[in-house]
Structure formats: structure tokens, C-alpha cells
N, C-alpha and C. Protein backbone atom coordinates (compact mmCIF):
# COMPACT_ATOMS: atom_id res chain seq x y z
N UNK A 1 9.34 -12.12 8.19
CA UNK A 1 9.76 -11.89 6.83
C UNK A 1 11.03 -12.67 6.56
N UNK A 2 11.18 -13.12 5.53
CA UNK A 2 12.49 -14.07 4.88
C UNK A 2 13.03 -12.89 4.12
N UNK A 3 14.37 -12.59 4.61
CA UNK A 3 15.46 -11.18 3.17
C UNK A 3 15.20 -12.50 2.02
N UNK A 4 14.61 -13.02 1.97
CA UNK A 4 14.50 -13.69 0.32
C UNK A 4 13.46 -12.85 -0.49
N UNK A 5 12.41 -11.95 0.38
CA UNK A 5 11.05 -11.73 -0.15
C UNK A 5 11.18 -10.21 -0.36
N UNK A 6 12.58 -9.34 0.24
CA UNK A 6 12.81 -8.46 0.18
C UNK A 6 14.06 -8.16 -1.01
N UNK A 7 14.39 -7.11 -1.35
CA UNK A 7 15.56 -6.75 -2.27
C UNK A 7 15.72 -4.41 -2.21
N UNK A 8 16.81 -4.17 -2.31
CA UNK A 8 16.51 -2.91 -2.06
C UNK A 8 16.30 -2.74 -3.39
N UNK A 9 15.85 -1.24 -3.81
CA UNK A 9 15.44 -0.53 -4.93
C UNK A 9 14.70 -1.83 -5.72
N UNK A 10 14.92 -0.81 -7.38
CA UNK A 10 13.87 -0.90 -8.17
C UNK A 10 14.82 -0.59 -9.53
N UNK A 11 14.57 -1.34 -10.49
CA UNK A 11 15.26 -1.24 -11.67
C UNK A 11 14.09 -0.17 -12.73
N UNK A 12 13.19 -0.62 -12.25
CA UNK A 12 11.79 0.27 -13.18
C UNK A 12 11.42 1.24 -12.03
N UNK A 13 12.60 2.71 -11.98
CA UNK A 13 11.57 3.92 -11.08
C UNK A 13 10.61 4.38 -12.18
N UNK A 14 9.64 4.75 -11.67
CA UNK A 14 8.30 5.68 -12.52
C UNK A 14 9.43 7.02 -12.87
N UNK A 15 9.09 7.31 -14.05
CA UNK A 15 9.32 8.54 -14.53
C UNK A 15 8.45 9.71 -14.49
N UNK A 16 8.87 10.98 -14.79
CA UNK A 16 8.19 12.03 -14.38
C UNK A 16 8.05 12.79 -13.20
N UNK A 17 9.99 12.46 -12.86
CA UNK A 17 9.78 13.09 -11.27
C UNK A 17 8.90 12.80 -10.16
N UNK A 18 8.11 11.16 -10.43
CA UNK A 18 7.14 10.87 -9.47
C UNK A 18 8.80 10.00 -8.34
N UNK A 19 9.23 9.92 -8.12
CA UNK A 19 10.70 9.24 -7.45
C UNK A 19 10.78 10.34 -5.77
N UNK A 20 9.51 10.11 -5.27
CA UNK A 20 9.98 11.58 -4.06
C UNK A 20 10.40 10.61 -3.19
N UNK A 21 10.01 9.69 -2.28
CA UNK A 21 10.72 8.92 -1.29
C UNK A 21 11.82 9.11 -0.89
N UNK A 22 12.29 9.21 0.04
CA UNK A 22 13.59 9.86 0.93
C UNK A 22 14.03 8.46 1.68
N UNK A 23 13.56 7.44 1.96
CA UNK A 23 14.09 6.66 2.60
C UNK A 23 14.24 5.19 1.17
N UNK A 24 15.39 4.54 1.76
CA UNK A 24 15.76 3.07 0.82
C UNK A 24 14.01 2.63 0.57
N UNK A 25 14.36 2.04 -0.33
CA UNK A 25 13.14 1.35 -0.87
C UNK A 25 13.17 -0.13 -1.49
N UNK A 26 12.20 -1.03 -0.41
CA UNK A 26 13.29 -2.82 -0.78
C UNK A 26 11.61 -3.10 -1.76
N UNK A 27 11.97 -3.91 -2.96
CA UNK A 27 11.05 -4.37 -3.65
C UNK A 27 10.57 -5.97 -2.60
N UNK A 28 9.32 -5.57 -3.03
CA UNK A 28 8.60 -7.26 -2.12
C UNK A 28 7.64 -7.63 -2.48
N UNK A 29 7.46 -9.07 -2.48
CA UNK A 29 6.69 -9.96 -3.04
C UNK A 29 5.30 -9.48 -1.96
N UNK A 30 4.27 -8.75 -2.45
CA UNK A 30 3.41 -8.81 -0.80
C UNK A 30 1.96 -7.90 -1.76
N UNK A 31 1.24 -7.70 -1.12
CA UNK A 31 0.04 -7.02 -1.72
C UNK A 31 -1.07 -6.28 -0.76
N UNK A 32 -1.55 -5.65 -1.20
CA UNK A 32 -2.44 -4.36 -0.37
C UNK A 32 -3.72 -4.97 -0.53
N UNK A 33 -4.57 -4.20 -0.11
CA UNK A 33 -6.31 -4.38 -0.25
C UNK A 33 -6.95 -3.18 -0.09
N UNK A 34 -7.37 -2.47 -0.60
CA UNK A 34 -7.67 -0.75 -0.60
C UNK A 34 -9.62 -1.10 -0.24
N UNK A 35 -9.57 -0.63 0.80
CA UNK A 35 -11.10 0.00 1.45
C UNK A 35 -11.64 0.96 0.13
N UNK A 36 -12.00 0.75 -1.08
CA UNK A 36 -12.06 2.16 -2.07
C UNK A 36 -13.89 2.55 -1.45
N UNK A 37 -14.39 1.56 -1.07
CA UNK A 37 -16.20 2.24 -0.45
C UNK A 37 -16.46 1.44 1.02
N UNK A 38 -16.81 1.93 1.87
CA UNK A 38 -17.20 1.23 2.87
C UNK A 38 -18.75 0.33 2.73
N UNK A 39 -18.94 -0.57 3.21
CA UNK A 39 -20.03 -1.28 3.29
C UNK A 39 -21.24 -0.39 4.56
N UNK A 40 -22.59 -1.02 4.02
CA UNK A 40 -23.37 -0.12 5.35
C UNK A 40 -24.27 -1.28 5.22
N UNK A 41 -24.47 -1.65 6.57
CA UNK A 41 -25.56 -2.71 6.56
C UNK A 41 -27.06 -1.98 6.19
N UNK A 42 -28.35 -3.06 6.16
CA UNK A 42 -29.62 -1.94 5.96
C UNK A 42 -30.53 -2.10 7.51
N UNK A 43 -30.94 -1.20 7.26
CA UNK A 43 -31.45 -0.69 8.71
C UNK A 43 -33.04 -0.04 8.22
N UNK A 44 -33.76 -0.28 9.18
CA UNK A 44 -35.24 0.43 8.80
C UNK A 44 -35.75 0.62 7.95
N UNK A 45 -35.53 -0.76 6.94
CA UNK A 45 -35.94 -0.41 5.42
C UNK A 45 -35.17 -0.25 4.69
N UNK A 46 -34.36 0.88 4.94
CA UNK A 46 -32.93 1.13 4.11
C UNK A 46 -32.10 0.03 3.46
N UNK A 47 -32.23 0.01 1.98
CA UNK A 47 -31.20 -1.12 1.98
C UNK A 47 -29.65 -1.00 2.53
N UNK A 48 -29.05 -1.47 2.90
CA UNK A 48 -27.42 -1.56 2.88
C UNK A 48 -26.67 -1.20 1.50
N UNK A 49 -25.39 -1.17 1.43
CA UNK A 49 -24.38 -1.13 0.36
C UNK A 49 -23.83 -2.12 1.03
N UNK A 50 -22.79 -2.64 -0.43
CA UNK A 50 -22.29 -3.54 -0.39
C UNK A 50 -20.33 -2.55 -0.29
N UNK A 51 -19.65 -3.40 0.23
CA UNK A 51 -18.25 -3.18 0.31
C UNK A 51 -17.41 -3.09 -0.73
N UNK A 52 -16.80 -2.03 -1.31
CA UNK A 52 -15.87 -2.36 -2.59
C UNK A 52 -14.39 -2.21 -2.37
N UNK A 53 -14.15 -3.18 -2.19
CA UNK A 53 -12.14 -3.86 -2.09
C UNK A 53 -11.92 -3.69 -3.64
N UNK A 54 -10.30 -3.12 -3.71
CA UNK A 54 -9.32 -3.04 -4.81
C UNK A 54 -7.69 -3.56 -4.15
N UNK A 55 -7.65 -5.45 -5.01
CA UNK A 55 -6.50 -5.95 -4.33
C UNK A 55 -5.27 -5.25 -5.36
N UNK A 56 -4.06 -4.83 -5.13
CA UNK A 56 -3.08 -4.61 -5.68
C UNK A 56 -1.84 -4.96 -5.19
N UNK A 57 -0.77 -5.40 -6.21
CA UNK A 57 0.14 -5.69 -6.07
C UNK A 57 1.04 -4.80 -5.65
N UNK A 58 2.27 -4.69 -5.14
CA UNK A 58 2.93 -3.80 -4.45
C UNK A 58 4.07 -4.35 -5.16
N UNK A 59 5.07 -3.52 -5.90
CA UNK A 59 6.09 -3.10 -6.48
C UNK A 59 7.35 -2.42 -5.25
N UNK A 60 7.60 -1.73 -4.65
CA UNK A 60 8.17 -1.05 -3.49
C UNK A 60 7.65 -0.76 -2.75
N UNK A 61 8.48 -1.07 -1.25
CA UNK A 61 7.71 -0.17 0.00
C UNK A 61 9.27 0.55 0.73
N UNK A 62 8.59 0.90 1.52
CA UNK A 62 9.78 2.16 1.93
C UNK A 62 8.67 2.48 3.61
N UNK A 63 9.86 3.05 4.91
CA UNK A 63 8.86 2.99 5.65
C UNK A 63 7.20 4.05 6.06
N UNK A 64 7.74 5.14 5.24
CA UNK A 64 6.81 6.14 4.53
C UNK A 64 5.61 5.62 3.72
N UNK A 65 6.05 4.77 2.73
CA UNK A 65 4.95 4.69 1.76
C UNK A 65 5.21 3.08 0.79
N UNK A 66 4.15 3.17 0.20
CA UNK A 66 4.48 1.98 -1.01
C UNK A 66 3.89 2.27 -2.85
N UNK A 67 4.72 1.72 -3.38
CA UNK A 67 4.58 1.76 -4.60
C UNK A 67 3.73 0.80 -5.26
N UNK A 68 2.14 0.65 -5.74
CA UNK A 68 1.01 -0.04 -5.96
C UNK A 68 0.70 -0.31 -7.50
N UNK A 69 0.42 -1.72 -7.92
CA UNK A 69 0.28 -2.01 -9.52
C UNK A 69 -1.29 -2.12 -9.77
N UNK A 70 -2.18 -1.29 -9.66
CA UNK A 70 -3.36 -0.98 -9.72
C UNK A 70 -3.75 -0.78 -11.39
N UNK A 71 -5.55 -1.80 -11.05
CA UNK A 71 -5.80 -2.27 -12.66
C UNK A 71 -6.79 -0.89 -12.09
N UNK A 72 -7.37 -0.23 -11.54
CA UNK A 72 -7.67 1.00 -11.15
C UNK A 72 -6.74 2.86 -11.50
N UNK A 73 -7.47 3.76 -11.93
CA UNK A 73 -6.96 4.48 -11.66
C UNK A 73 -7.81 5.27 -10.47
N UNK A 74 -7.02 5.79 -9.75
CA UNK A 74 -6.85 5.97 -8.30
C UNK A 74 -6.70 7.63 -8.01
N UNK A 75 -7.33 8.39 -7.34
CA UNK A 75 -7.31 9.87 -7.57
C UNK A 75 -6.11 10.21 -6.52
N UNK A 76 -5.23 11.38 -7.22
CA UNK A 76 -4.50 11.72 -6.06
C UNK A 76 -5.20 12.42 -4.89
N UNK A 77 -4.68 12.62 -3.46
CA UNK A 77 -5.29 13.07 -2.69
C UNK A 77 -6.63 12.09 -1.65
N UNK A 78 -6.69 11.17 -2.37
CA UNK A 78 -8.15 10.08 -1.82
C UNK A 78 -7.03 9.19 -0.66
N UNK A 79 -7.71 9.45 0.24
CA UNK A 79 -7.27 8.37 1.72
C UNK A 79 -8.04 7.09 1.53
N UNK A 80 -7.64 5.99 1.88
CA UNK A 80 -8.29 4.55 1.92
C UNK A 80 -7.82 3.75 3.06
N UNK A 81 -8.57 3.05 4.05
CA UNK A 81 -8.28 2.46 4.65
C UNK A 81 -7.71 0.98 3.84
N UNK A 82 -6.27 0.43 4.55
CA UNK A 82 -5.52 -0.23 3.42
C UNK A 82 -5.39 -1.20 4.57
N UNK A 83 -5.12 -2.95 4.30
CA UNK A 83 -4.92 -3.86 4.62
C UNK A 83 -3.58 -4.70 4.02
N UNK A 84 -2.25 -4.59 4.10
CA UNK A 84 -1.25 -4.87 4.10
C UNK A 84 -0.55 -5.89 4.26
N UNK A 85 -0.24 -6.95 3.31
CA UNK A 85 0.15 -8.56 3.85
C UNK A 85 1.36 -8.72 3.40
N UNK A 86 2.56 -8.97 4.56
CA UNK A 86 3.79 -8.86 4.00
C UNK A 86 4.24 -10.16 4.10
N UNK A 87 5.13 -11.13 3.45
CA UNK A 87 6.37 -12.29 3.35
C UNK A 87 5.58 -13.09 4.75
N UNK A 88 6.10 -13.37 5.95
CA UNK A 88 5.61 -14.39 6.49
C UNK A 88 5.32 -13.79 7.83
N UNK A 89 4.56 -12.56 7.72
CA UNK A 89 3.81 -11.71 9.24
C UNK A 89 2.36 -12.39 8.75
N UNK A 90 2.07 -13.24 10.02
CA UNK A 90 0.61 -13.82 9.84
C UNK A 90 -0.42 -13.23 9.75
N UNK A 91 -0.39 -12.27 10.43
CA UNK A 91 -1.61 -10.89 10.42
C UNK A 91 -1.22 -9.72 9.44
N UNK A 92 -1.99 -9.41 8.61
CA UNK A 92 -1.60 -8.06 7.64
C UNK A 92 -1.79 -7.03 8.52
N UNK A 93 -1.25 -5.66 8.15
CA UNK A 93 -0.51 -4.63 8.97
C UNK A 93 -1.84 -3.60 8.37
N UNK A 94 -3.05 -3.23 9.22
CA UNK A 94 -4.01 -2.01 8.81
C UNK A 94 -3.46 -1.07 9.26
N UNK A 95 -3.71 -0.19 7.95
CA UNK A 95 -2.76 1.16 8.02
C UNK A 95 -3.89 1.84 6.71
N UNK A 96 -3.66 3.02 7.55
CA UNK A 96 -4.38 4.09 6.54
C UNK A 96 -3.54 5.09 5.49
N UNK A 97 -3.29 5.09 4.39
CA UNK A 97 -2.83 5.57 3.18
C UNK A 97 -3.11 6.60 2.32
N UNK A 98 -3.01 7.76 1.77
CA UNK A 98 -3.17 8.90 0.89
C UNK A 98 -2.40 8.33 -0.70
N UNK A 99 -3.42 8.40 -1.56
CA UNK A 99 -2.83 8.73 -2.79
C UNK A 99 -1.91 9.86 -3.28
N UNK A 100 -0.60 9.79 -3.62
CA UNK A 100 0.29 11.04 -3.52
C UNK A 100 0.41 11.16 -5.71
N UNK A 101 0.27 10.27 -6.23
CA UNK A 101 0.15 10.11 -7.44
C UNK A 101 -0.09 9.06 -8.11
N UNK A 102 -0.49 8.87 -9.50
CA UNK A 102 -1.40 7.72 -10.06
C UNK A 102 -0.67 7.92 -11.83
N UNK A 103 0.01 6.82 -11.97
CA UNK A 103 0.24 7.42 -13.85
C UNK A 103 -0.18 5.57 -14.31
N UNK A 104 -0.36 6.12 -15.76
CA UNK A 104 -0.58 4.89 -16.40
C UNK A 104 0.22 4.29 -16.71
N UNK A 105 0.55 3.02 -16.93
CA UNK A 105 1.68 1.91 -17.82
C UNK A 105 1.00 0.76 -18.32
N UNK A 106 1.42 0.14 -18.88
CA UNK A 106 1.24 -1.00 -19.87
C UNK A 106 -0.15 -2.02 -18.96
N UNK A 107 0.37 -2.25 -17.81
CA UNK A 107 -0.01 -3.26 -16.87
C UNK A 107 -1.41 -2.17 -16.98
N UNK A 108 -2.08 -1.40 -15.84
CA UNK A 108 -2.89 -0.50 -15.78
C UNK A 108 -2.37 0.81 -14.83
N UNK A 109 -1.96 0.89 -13.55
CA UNK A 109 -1.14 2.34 -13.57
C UNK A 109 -0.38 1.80 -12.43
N UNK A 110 0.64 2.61 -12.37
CA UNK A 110 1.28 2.56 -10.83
C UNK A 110 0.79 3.76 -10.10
N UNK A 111 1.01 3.15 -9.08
CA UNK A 111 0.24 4.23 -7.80
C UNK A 111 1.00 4.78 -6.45
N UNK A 112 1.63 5.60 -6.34
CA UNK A 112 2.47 6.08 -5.10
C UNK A 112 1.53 6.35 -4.01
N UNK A 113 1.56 5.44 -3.15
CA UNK A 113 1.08 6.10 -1.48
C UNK A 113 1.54 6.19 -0.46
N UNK A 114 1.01 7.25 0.12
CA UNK A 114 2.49 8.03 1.40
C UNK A 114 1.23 6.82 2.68
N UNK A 115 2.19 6.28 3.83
CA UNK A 115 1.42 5.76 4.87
C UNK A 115 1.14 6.91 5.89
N UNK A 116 -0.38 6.49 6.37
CA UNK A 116 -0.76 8.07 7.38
C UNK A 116 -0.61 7.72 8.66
N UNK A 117 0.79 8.29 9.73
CA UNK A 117 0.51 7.75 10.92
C UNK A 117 -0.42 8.37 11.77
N UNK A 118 -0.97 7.06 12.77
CA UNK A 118 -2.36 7.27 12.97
C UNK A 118 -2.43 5.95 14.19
N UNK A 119 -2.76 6.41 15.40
CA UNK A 119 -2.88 5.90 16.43
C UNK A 119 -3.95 4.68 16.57
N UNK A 120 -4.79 4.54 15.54
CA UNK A 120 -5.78 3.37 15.36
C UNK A 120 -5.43 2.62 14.04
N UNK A 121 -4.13 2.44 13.96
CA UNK A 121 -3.58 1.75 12.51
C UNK A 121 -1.85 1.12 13.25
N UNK A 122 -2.12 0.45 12.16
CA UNK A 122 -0.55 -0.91 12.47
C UNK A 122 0.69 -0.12 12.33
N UNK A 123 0.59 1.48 12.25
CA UNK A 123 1.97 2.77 11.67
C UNK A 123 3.12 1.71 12.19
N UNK A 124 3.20 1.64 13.54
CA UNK A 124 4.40 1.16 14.80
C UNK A 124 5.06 0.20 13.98
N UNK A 125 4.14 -0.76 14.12
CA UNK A 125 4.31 -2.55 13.52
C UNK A 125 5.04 -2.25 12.32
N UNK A 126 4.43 -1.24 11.42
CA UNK A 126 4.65 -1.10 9.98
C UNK A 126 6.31 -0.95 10.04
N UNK A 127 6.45 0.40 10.64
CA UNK A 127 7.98 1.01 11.00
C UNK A 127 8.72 -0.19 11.75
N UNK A 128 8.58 -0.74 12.15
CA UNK A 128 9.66 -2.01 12.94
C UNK A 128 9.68 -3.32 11.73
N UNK A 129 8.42 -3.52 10.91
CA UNK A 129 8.73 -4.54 9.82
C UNK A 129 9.71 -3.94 9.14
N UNK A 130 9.32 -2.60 8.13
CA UNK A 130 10.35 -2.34 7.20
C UNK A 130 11.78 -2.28 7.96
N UNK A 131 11.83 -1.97 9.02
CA UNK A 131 13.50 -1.41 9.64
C UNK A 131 13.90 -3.56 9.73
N UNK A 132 13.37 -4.21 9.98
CA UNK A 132 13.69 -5.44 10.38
C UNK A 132 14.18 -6.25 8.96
N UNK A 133 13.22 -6.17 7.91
CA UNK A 133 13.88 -6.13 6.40
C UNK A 133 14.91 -5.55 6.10
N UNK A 134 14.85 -4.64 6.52
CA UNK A 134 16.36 -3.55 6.23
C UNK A 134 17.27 -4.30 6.70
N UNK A 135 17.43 -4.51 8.12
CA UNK A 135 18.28 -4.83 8.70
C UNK A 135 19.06 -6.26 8.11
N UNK A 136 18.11 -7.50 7.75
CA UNK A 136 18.35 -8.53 7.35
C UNK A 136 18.90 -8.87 5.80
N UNK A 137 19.00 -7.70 5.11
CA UNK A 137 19.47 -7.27 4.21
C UNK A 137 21.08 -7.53 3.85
């Protein structure tokens, strides 16, 4: 990561007491990819489904969670397996995510999601990027 791609806070917090995050929060140029349906190949006749990805822009992250610019509205409570591409980490960071709230704005909504740590997800990686941004700060 370049501290060029990072900055702390946010001049636009969401209103409505959606502001829960407890840790600094650096705005970054970077974007998500939300698992919203899994794909199933077809088997014995069965046709398959096809895969449905929702790319969004990311507004804040924090090492808890990130703040999402979704042309989607997004249910609170829905887990998604999430694909994570930050400033100049060559590999995006898979990490699994909970919707904690969803409001509308101009753009289409912002979206608060808490990160789920989870022993088959990038949690570790995740927690040592944000602290390494921090630090370079």
C-alpha cells in the first residue's frame, strides 16, 4: 500500500447514528466484490446457475469493517463471501462480511459491513494491512 491511497476519517459520516466503528477509519481508493449467489455447475441433467458478483466501491475501512457505495440495496444481517483489493497488495484479501446496515443516498446506498473473523478467510492479512496503513500515516 502507498499512505498516498490511504487518508484517516471521512468528511461525509452516514447519518442516523449508523457511525458505530470503534477503531480510526482511513478512506481508500480500493473496492470489494460481494459473492451475493453462488454459482452451481449442472450435473445429471440439472442445469447449473450461474454466479452473481456485486462490485462496490469502498468509501472507509477500519480493521473491523468497511464502509461500501452499493448501486444495490443490501439486507441487513446477509453474510457474503467478499473479495477485497487494496492500493498495491497484488492478491485481494478473501474475507467473509455481515451486513450491519444499508441506507439510501443520491449515488444508490451506502452499506456498513462488520469483517467476520474466520480461519478460512484473509482476517490475519486483513488486520496487519489496515495496522500497516495506519502506521504509514
Amino acid at each position: 500500500m502507498k499512505d498516498t491511497d490511504y487518508t484517516f476519517g471521512t468528511q461525509l459520516d452516514p447519518s442516523g447514528g449508523l457511525n458505530n466503528r470503534m477503531q480510526y477509519r482511513l478512506t481508500a481508493r480500493a473496492q470489494i466484490r460481494l459473492e451475493l449467489e453462488a454459482g452451481c455447475p449442472a450435473a445429471d441433467g440439472v442445469p447449473g446457475t450461474s454466479r452473481r458478483e456485486l462490485i462496490c466501491g469502498i468509501r472507509d475501512i477500519s480493521a473491523s469493517g468497511l464502509c461500501l457505495l452499493s448501486k444495490e440495496l443490501l439486507p441487513a444481517g446477509a453474510l457474503f463471501a467478499a473479495s477485497v483489493s487494496l492500493g498495491n497488495h497484488e492478491a485481494p484479501f478473501v474475507l467473509t462480511v455481515e451486513v450491519i446496515w444499508c441506507s439510501k443516498n443520491a449515488q444508490g446506498y451506502l452499506v456498513g459491513v462488520k469483517i467476520i473473523e474466520s480461519d478460512q478467510t484473509a482476517y490475519v492479512e486483513w488486520i496487519d494491512a489496515v495496522a500497516s496503513a495506519m502506521e504509514a500515516l
